[in-house]
N, C-alpha and C. Protein backbone atom coordinates (compact mmCIF):
# COMPACT_ATOMS: atom_id res chain seq x y z
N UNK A 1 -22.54 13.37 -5.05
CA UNK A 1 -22.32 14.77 -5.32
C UNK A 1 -22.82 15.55 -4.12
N UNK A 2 -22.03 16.83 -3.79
CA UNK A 2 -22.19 17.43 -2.93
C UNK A 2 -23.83 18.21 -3.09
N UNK A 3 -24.29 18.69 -2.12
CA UNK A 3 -25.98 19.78 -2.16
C UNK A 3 -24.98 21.03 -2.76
N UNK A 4 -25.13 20.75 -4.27
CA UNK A 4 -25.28 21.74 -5.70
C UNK A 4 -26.37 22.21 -5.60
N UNK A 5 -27.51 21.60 -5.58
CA UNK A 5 -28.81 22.15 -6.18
C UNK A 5 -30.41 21.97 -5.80
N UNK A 6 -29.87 21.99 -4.38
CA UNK A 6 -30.72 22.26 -3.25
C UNK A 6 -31.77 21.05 -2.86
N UNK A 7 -31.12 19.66 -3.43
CA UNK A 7 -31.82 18.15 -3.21
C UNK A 7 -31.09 17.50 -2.42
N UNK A 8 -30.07 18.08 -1.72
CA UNK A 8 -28.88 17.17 -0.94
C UNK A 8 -27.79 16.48 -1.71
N UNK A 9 -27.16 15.57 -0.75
CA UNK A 9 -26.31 14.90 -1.35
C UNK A 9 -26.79 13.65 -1.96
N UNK A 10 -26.34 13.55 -3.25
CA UNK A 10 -26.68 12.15 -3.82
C UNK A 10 -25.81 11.83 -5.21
N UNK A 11 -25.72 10.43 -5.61
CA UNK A 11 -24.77 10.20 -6.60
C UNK A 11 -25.21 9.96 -7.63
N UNK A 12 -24.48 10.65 -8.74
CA UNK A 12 -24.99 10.58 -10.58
C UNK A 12 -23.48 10.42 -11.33
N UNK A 13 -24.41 9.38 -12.40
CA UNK A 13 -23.57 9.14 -13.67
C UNK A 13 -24.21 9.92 -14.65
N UNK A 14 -23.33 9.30 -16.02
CA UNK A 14 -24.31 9.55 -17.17
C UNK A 14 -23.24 9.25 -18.18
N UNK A 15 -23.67 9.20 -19.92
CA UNK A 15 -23.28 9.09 -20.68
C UNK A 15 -23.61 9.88 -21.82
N UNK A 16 -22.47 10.86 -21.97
CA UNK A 16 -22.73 12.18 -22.64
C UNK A 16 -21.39 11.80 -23.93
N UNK A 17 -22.20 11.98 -25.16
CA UNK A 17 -21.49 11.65 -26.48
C UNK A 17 -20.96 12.77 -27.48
N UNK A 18 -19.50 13.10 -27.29
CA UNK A 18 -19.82 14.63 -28.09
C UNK A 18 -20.47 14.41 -29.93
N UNK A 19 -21.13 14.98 -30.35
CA UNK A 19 -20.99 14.95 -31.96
C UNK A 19 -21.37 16.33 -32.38
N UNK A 20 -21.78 16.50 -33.92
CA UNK A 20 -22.50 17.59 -34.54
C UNK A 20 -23.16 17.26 -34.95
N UNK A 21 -24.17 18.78 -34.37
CA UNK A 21 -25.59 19.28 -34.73
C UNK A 21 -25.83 20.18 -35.72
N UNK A 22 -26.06 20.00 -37.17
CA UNK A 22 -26.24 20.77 -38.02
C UNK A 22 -24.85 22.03 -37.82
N UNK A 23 -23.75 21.35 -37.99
CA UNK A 23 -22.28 21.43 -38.29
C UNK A 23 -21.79 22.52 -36.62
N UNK A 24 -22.66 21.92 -35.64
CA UNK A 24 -21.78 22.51 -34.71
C UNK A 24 -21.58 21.38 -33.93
N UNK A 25 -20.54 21.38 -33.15
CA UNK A 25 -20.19 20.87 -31.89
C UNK A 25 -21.00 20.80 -30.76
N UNK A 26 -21.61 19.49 -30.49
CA UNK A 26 -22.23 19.60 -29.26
C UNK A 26 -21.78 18.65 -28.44
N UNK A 27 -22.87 18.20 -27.27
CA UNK A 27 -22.65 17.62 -26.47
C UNK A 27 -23.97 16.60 -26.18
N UNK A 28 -24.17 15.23 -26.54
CA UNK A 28 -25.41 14.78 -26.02
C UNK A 28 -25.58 13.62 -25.41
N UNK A 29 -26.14 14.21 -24.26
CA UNK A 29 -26.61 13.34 -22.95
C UNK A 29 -27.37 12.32 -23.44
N UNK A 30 -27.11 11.42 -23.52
CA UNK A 30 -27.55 9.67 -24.02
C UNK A 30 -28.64 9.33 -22.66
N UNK A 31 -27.85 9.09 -21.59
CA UNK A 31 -27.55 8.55 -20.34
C UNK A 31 -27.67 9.37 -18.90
N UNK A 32 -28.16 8.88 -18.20
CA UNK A 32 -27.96 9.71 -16.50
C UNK A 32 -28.80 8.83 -15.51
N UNK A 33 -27.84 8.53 -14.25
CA UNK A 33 -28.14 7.93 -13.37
C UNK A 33 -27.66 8.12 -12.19
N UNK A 34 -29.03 7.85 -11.06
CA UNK A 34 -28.62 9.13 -10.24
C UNK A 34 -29.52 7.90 -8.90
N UNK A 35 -29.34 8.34 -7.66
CA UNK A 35 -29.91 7.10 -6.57
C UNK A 35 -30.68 8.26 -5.81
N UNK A 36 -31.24 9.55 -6.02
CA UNK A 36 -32.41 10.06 -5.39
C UNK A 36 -33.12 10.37 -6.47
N UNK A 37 -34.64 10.49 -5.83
CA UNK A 37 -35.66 10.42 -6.93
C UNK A 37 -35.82 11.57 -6.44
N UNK A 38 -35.77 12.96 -6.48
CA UNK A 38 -36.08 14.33 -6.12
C UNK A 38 -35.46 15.02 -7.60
N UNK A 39 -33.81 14.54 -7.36
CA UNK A 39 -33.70 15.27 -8.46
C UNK A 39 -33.68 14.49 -9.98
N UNK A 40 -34.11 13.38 -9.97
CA UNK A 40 -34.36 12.87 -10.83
C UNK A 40 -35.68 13.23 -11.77
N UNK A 41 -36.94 13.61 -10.76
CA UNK A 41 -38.05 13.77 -11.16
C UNK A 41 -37.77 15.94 -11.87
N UNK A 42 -36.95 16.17 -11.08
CA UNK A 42 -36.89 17.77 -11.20
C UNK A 42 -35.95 17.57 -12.77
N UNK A 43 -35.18 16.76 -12.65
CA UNK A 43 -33.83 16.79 -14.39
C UNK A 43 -34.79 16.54 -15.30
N UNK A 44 -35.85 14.80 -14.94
CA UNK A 44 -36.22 14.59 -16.61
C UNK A 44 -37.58 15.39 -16.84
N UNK A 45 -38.58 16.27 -15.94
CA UNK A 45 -39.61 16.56 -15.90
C UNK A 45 -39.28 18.02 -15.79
N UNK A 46 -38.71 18.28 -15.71
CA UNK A 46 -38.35 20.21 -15.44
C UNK A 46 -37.56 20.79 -17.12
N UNK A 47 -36.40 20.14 -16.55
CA UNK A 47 -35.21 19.98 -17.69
C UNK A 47 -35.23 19.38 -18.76
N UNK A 48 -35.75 18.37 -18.63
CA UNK A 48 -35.87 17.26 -20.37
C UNK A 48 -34.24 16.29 -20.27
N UNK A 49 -33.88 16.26 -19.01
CA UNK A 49 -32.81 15.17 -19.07
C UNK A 49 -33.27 14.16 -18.73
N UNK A 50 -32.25 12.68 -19.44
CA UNK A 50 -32.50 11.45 -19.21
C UNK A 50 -32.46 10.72 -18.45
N UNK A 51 -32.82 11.04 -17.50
CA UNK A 51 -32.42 10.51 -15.99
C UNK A 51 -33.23 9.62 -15.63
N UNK A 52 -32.60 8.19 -15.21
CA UNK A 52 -33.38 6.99 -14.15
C UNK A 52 -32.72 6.75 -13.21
N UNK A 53 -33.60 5.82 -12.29
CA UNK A 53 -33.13 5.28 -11.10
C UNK A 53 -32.10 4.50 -10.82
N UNK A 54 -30.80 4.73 -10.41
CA UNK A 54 -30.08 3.09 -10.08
C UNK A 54 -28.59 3.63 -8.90
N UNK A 55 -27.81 2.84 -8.82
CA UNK A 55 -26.82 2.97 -7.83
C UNK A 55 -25.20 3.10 -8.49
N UNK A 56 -25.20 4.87 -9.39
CA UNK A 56 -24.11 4.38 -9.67
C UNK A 56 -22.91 4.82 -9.21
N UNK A 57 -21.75 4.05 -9.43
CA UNK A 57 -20.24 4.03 -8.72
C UNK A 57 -19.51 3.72 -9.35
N UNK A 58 -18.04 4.06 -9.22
CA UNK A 58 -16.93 4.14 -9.78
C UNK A 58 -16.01 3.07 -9.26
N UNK A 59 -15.55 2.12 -10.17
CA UNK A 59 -15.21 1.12 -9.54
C UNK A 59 -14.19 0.74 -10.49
N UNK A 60 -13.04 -0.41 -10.53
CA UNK A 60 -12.46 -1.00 -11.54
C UNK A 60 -12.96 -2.32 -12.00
N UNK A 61 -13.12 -2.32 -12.93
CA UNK A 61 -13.54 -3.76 -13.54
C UNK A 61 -12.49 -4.39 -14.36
N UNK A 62 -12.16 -5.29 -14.21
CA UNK A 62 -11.09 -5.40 -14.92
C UNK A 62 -11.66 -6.50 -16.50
N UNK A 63 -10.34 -6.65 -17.55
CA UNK A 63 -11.34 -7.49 -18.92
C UNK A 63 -11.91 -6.38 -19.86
N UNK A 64 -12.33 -5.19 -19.44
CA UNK A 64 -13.39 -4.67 -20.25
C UNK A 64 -12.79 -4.26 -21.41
N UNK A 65 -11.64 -3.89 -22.00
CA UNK A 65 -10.83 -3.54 -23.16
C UNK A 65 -10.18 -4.49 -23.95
N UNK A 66 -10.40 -4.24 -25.26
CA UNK A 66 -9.97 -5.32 -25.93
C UNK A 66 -8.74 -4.96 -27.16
N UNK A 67 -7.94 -5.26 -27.47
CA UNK A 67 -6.99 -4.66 -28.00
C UNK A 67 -6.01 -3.90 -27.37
N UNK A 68 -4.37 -4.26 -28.18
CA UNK A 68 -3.45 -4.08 -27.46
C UNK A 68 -2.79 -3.10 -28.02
N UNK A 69 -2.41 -2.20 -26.99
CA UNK A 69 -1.49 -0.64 -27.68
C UNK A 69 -0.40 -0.40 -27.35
N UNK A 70 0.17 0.46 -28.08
CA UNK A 70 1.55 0.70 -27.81
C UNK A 70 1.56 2.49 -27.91
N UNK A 71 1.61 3.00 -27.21
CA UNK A 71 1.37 4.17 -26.22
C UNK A 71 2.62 5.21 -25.80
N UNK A 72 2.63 6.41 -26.65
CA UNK A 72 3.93 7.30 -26.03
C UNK A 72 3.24 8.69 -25.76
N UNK A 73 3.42 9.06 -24.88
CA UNK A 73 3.16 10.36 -24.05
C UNK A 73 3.92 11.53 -24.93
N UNK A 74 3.39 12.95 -24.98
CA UNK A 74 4.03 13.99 -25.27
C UNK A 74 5.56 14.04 -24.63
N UNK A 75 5.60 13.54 -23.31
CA UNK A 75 7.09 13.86 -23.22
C UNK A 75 8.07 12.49 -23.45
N UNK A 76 7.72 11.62 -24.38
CA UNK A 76 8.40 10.89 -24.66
C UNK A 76 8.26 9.24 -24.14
N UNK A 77 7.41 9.30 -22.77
CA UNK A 77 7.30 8.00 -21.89
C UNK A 77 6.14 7.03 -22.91
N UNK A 78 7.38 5.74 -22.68
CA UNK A 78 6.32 4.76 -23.82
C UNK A 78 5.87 3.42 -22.91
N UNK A 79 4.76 2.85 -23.27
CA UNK A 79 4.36 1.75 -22.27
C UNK A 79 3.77 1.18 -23.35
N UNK A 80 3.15 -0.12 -23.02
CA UNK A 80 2.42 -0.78 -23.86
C UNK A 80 0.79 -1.00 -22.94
N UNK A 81 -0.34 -1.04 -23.52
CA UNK A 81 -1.84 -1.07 -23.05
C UNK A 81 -2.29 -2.78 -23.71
N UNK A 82 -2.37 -3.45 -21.92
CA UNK A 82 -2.79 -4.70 -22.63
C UNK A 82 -4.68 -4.77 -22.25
N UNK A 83 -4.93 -5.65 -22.66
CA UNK A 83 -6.63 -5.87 -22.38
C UNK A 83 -6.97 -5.84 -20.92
N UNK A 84 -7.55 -5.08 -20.01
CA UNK A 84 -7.58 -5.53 -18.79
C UNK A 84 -7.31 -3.97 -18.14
N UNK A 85 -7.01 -2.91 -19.19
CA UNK A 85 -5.74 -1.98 -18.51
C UNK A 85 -6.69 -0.81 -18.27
N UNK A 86 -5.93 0.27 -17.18
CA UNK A 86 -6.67 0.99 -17.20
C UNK A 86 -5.44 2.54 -16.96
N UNK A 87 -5.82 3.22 -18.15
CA UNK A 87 -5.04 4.26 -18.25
C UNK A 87 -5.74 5.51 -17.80
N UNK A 88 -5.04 6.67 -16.27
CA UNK A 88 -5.56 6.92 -16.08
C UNK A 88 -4.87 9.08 -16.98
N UNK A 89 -5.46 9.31 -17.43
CA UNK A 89 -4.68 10.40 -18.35
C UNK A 89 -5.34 11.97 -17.70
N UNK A 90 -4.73 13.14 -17.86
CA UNK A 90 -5.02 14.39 -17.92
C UNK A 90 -4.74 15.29 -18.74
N UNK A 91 -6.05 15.22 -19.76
CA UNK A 91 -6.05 15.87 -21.24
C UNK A 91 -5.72 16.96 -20.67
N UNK A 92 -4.76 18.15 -21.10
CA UNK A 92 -4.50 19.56 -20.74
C UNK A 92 -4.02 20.44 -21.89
N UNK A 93 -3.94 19.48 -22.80
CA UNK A 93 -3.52 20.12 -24.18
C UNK A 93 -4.25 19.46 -25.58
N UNK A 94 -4.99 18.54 -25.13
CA UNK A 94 -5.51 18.26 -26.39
C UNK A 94 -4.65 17.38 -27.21
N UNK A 95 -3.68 16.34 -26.83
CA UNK A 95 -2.89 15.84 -28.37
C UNK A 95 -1.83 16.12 -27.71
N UNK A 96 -1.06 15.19 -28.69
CA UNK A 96 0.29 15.27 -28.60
C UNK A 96 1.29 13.62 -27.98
N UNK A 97 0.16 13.29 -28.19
CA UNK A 97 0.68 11.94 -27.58
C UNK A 97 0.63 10.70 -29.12
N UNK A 98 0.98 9.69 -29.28
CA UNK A 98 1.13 9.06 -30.77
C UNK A 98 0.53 7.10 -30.24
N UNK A 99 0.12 6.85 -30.77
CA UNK A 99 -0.60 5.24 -30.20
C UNK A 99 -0.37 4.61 -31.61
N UNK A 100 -0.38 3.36 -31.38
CA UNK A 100 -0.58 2.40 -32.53
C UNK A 100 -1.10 1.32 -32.24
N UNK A 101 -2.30 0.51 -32.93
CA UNK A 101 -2.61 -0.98 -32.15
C UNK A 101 -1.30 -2.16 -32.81
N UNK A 102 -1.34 -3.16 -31.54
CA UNK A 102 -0.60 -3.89 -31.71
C UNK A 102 -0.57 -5.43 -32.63
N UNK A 103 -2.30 -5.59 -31.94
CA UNK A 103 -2.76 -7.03 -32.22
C UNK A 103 -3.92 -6.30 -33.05
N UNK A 104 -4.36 -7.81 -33.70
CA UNK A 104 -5.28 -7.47 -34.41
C UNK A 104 -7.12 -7.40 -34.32
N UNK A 105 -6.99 -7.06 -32.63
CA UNK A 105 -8.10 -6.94 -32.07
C UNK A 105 -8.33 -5.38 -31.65
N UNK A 106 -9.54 -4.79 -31.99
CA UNK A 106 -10.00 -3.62 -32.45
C UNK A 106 -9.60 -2.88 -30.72
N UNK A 107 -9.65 -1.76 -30.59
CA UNK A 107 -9.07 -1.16 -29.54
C UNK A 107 -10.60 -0.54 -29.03
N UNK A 108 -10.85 -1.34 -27.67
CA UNK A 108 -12.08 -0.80 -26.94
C UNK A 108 -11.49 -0.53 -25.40
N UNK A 109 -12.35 0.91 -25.53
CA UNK A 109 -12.17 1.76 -24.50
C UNK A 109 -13.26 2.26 -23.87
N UNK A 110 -13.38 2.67 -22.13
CA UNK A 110 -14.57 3.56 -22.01
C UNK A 110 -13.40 4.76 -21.43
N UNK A 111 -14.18 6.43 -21.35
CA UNK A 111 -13.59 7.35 -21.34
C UNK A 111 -14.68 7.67 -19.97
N UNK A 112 -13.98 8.12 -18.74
CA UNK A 112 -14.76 8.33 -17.65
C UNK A 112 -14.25 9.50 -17.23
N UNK A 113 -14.72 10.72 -17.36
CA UNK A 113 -14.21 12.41 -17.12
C UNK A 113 -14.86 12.66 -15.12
N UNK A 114 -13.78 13.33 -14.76
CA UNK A 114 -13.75 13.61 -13.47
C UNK A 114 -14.02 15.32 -13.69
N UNK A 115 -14.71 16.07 -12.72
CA UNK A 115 -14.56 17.23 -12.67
C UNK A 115 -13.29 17.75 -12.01
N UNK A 116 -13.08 19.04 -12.83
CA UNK A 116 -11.62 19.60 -11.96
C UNK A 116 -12.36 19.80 -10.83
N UNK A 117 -11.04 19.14 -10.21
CA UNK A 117 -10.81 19.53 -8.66
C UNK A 117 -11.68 18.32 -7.99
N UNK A 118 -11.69 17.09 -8.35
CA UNK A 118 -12.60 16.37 -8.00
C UNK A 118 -11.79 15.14 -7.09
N UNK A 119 -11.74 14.22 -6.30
CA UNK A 119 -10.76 13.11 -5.67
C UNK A 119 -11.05 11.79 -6.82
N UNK A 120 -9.96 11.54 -6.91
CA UNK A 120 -9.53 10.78 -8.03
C UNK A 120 -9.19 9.71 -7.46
N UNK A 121 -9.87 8.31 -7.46
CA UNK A 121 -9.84 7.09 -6.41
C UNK A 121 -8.89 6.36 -7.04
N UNK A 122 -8.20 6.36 -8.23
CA UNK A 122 -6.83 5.53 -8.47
C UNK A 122 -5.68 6.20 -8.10
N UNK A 123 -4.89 4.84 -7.91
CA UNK A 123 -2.94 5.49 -7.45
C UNK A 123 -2.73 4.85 -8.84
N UNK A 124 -1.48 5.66 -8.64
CA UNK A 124 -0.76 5.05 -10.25
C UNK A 124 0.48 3.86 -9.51
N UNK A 125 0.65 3.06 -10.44
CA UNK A 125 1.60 2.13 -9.94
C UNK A 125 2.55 2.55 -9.98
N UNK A 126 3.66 2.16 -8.59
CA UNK A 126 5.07 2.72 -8.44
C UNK A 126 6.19 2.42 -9.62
């Protein structure tokens, strides 16, 4: 991440779970990992975020999904999602798209959010 917040440049994850809090909508930070200890010590000791030490990066792994889908887009485009896959999407409306599993292995996913306006390290296949 770019010098946001006056510690320089340095790189953070995290794992933020939406649910409700006494019937509202929130947002809660599980997770955060970050490779300078400046602003690490300023998030969990200032702020009360969960922040530790480690090296994290964005990478493909392939295997990590289990269960097979069958997948149609709002404007109609249908594909199938096998184990291994990695779909890369831009929620802009919320819905509108229809899935069904195929096999009878439970459908695991991780959901990895980019900030707008951010460089997006996958190509889509031709």
């Amino acid at each position: 991440m770019p010098d946001s917040s006056g510690f320089g440049s340095y790189t953070e994850s995290g794992m933020v779970i939406p649910c409700t809090f006494r019937g509202t909508e929130v947002n809660f930070v599980a997770q955060m990992y970050l490779d300078d200890d400046p602003p690490i010590a300023a998030g969990r000791e200032i702020w009360g975020f969960p922040k530790k030490y480690a090296h994290p990066k964005l990478e493909i792994v392939k295997d990590t999904l289990t269960g097979t889908l069958d997948f149609e887009t709002r404007s109609g485009q249908h594909f199938i999602l096998h184990p291994g896959a990695i779909l890369l999407a831009e929620d802009t409306c919320g819905g509108g798209h229809k899935w069904k599993l195929v096999d009878d292995q439970p459908w695991r996913r991780v959901y990895v959010v980019f900030a707008q306006g951010a460089s997006v390290p996958f190509q889509p296949k031709a």
